[in-house]
PDB file of N, CA and C in Angstrom:
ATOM      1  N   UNK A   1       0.812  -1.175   0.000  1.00  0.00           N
ATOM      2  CA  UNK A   1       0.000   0.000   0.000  1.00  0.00           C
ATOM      3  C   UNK A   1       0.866   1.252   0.000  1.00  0.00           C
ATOM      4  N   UNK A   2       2.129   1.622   0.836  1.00  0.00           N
ATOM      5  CA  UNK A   2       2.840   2.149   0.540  1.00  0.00           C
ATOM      6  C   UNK A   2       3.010   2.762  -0.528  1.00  0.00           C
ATOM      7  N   UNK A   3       3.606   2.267  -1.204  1.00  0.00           N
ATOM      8  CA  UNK A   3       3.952   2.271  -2.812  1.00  0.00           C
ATOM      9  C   UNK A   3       3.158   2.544  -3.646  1.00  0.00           C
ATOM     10  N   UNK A   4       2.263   3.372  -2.856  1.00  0.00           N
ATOM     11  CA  UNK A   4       0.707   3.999  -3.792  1.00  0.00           C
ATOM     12  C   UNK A   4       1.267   5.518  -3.752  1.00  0.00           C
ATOM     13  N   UNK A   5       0.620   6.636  -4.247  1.00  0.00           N
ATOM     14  CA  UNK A   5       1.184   7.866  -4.540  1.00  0.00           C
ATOM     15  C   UNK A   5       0.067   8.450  -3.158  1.00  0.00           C
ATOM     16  N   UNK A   6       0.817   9.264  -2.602  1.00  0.00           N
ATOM     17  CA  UNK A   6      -0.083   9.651  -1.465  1.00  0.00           C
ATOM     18  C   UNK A   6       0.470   9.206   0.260  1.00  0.00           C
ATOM     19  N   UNK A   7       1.375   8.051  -0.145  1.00  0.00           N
ATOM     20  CA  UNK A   7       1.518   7.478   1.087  1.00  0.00           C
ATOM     21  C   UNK A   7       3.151   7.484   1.489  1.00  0.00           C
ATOM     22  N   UNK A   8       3.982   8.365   1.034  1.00  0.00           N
ATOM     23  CA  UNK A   8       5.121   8.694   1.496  1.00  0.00           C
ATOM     24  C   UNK A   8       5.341   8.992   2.904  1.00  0.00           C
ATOM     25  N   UNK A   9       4.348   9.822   3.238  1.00  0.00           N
ATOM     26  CA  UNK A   9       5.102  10.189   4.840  1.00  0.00           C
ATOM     27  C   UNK A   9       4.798   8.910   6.106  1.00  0.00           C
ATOM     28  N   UNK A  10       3.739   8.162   5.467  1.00  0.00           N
ATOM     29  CA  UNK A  10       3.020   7.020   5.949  1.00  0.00           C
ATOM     30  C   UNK A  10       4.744   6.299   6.134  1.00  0.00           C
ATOM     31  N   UNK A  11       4.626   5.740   5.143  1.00  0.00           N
ATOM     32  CA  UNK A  11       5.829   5.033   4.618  1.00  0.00           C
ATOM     33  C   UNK A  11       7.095   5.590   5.446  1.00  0.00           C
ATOM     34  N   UNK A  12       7.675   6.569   5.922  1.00  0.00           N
ATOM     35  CA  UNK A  12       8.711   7.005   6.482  1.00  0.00           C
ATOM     36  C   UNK A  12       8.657   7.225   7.970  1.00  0.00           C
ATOM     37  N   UNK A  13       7.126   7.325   8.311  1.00  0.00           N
ATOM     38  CA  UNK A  13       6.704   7.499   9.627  1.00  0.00           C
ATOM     39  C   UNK A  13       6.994   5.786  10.178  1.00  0.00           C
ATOM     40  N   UNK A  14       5.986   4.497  10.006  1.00  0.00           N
ATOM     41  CA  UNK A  14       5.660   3.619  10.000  1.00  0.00           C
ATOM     42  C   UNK A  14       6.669   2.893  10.797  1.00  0.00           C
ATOM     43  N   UNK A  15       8.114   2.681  10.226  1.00  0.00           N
ATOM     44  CA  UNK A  15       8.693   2.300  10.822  1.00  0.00           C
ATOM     45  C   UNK A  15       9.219   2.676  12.272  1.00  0.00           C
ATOM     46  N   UNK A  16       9.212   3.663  12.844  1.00  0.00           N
ATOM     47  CA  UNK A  16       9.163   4.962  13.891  1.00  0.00           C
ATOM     48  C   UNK A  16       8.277   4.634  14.860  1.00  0.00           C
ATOM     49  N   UNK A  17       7.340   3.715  14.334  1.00  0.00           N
ATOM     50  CA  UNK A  17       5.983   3.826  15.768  1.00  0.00           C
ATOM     51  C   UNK A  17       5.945   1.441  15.933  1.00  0.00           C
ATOM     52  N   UNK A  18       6.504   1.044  16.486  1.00  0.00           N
ATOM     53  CA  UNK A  18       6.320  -0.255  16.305  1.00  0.00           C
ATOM     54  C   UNK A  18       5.353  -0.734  17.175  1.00  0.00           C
ATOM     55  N   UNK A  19       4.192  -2.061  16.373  1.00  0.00           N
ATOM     56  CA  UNK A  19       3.341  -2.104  17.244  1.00  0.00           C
ATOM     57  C   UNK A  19       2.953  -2.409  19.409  1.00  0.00           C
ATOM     58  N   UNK A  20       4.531  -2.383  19.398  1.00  0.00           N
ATOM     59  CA  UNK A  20       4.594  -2.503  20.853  1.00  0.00           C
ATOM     60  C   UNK A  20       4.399  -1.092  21.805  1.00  0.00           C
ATOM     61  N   UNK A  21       4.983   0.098  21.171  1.00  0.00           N
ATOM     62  CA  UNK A  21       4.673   1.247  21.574  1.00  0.00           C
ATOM     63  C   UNK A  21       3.308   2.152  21.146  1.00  0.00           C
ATOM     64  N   UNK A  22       2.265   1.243  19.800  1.00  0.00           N
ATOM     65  CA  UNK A  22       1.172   1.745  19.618  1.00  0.00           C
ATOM     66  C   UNK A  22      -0.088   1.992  20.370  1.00  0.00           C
ATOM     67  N   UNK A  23      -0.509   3.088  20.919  1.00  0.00           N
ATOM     68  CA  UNK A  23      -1.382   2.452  21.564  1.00  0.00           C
ATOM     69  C   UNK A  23      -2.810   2.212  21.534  1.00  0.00           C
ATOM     70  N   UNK A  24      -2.982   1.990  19.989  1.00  0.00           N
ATOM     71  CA  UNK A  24      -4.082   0.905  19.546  1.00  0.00           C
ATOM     72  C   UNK A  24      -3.449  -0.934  19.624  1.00  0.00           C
ATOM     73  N   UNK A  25      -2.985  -0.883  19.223  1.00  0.00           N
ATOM     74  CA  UNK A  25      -2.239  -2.420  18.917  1.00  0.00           C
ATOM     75  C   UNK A  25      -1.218  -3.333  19.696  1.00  0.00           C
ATOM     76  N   UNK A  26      -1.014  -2.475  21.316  1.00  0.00           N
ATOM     77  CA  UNK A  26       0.190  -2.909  21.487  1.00  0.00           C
ATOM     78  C   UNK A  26      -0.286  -4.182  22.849  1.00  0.00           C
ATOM     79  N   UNK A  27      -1.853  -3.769  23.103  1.00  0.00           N
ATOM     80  CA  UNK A  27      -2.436  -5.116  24.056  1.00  0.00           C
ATOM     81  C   UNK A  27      -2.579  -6.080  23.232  1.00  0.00           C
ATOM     82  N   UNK A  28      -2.508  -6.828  21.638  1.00  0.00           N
ATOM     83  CA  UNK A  28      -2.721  -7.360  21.624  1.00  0.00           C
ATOM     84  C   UNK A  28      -2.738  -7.255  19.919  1.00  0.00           C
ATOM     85  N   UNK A  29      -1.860  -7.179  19.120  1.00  0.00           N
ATOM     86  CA  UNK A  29      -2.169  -6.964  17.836  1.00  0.00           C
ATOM     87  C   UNK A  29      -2.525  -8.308  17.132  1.00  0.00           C
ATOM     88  N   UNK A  30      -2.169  -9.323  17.317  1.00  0.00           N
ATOM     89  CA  UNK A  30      -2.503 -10.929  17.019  1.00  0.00           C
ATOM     90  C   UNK A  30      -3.752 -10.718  16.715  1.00  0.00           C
ATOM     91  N   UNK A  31      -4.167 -10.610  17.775  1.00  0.00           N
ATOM     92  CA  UNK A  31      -6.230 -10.524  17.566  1.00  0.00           C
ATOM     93  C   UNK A  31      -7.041  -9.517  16.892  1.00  0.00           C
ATOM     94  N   UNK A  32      -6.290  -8.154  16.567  1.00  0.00           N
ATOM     95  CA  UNK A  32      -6.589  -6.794  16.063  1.00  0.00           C
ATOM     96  C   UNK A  32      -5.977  -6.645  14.771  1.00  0.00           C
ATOM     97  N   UNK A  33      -5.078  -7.288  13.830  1.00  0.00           N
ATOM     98  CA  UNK A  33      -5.178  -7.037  12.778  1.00  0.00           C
ATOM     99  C   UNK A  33      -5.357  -8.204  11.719  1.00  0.00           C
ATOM    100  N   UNK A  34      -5.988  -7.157  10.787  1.00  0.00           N
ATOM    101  CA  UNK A  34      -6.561  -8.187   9.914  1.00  0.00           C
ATOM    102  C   UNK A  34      -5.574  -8.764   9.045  1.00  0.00           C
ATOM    103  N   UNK A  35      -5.698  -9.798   7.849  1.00  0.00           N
ATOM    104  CA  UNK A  35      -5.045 -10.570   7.288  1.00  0.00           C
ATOM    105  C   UNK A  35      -5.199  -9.845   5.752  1.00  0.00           C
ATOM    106  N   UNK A  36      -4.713  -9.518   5.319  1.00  0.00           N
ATOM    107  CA  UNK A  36      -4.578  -8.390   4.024  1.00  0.00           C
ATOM    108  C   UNK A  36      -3.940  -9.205   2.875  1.00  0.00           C
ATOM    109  N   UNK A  37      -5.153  -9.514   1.555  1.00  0.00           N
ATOM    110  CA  UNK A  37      -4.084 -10.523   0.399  1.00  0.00           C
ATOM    111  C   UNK A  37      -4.668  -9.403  -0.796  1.00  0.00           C
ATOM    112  N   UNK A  38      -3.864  -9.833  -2.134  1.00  0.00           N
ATOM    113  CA  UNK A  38      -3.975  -8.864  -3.048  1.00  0.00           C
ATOM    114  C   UNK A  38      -3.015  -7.896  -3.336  1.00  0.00           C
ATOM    115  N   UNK A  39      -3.014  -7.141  -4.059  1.00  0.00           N
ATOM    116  CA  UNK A  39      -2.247  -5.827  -4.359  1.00  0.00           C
ATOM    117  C   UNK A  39      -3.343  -4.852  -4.407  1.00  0.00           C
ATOM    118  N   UNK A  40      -2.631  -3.732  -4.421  1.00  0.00           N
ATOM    119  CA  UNK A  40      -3.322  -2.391  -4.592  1.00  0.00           C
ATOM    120  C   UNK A  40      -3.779  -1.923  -6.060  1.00  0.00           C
ATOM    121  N   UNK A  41      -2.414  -2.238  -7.074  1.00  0.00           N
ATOM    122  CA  UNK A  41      -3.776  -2.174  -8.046  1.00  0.00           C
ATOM    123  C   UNK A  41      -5.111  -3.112  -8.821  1.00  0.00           C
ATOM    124  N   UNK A  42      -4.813  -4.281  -8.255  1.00  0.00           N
ATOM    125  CA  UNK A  42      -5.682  -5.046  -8.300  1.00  0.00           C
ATOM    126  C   UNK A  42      -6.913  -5.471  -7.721  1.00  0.00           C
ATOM    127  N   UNK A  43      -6.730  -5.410  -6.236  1.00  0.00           N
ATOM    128  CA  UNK A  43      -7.597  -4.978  -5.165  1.00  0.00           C
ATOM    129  C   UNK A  43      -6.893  -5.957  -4.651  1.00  0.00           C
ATOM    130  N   UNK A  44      -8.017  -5.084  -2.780  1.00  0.00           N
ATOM    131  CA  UNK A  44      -6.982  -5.847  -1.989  1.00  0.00           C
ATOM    132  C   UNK A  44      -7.761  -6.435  -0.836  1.00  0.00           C
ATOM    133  N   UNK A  45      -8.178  -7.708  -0.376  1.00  0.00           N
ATOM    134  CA  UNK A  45      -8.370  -8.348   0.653  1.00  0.00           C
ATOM    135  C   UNK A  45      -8.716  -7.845   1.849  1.00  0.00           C
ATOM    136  N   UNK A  46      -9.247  -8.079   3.234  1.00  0.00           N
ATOM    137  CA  UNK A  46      -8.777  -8.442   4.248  1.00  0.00           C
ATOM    138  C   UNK A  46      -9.935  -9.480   5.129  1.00  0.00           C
ATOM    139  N   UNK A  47      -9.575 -10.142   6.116  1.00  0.00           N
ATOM    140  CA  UNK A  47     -10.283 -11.066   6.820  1.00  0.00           C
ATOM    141  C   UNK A  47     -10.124 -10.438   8.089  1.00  0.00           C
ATOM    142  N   UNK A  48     -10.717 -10.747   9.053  1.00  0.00           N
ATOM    143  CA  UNK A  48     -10.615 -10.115  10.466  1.00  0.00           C
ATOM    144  C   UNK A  48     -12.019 -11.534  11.174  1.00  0.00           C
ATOM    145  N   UNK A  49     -11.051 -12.248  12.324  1.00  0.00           N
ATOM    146  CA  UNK A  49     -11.730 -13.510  12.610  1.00  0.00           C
ATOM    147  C   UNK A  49     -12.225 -12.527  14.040  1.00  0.00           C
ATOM    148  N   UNK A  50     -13.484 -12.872  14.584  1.00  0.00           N
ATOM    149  CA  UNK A  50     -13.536 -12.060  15.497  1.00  0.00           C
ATOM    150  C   UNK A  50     -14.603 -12.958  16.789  1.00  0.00           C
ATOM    151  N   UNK A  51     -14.921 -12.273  17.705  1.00  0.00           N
ATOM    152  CA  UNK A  51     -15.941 -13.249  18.609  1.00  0.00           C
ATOM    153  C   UNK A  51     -17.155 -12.195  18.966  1.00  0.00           C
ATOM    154  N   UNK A  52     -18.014 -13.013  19.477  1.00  0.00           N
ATOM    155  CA  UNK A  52     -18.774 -11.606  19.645  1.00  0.00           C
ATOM    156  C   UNK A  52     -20.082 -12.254  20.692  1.00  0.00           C
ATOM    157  N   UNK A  53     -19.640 -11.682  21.497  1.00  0.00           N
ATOM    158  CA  UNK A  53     -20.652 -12.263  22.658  1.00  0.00           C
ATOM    159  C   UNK A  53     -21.991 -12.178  23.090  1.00  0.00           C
ATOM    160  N   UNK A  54     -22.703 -13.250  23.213  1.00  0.00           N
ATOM    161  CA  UNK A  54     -24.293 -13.189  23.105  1.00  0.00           C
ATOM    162  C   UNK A  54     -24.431 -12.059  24.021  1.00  0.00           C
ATOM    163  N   UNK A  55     -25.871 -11.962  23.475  1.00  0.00           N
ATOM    164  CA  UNK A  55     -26.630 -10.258  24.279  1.00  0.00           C
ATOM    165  C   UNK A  55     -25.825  -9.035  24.321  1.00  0.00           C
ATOM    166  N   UNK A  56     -24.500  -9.065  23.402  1.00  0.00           N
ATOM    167  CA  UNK A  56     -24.074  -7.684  23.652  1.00  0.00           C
ATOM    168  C   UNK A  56     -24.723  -6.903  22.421  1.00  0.00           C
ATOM    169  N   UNK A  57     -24.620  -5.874  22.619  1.00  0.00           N
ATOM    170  CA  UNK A  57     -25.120  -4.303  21.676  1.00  0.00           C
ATOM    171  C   UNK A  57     -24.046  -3.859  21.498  1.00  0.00           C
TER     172      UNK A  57
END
């Protein structure tokens, strides 16, 4: 995705923030990110396996 026009500072930032110091991702990124197949100009995937517990809203 990177390697799309638009996403340079993404790309230079990215490495700078690793998901252990994120703090969306860093309780637990295994379970929080999704599985991404495809390319960008082709299209692109993702799966996200999730649980979801009776009676919640």
């Amino acid at each position: 995705m990177y390697s799309q026009l638009g996403y340079e500072v993404s790309q230079r930032n990215f490495p700078q923030t690793p998901v252990s110091r994120d703090n969306v991702f860093r309780d637990g990124v295994g379970q929080q990110m999704a599985t991404v197949t495809g390319t960008a100009p082709g299209g692109l995937t993702a799966t996200l396996t999730l649980a979801v517990r009776a009676g919640a809203v």
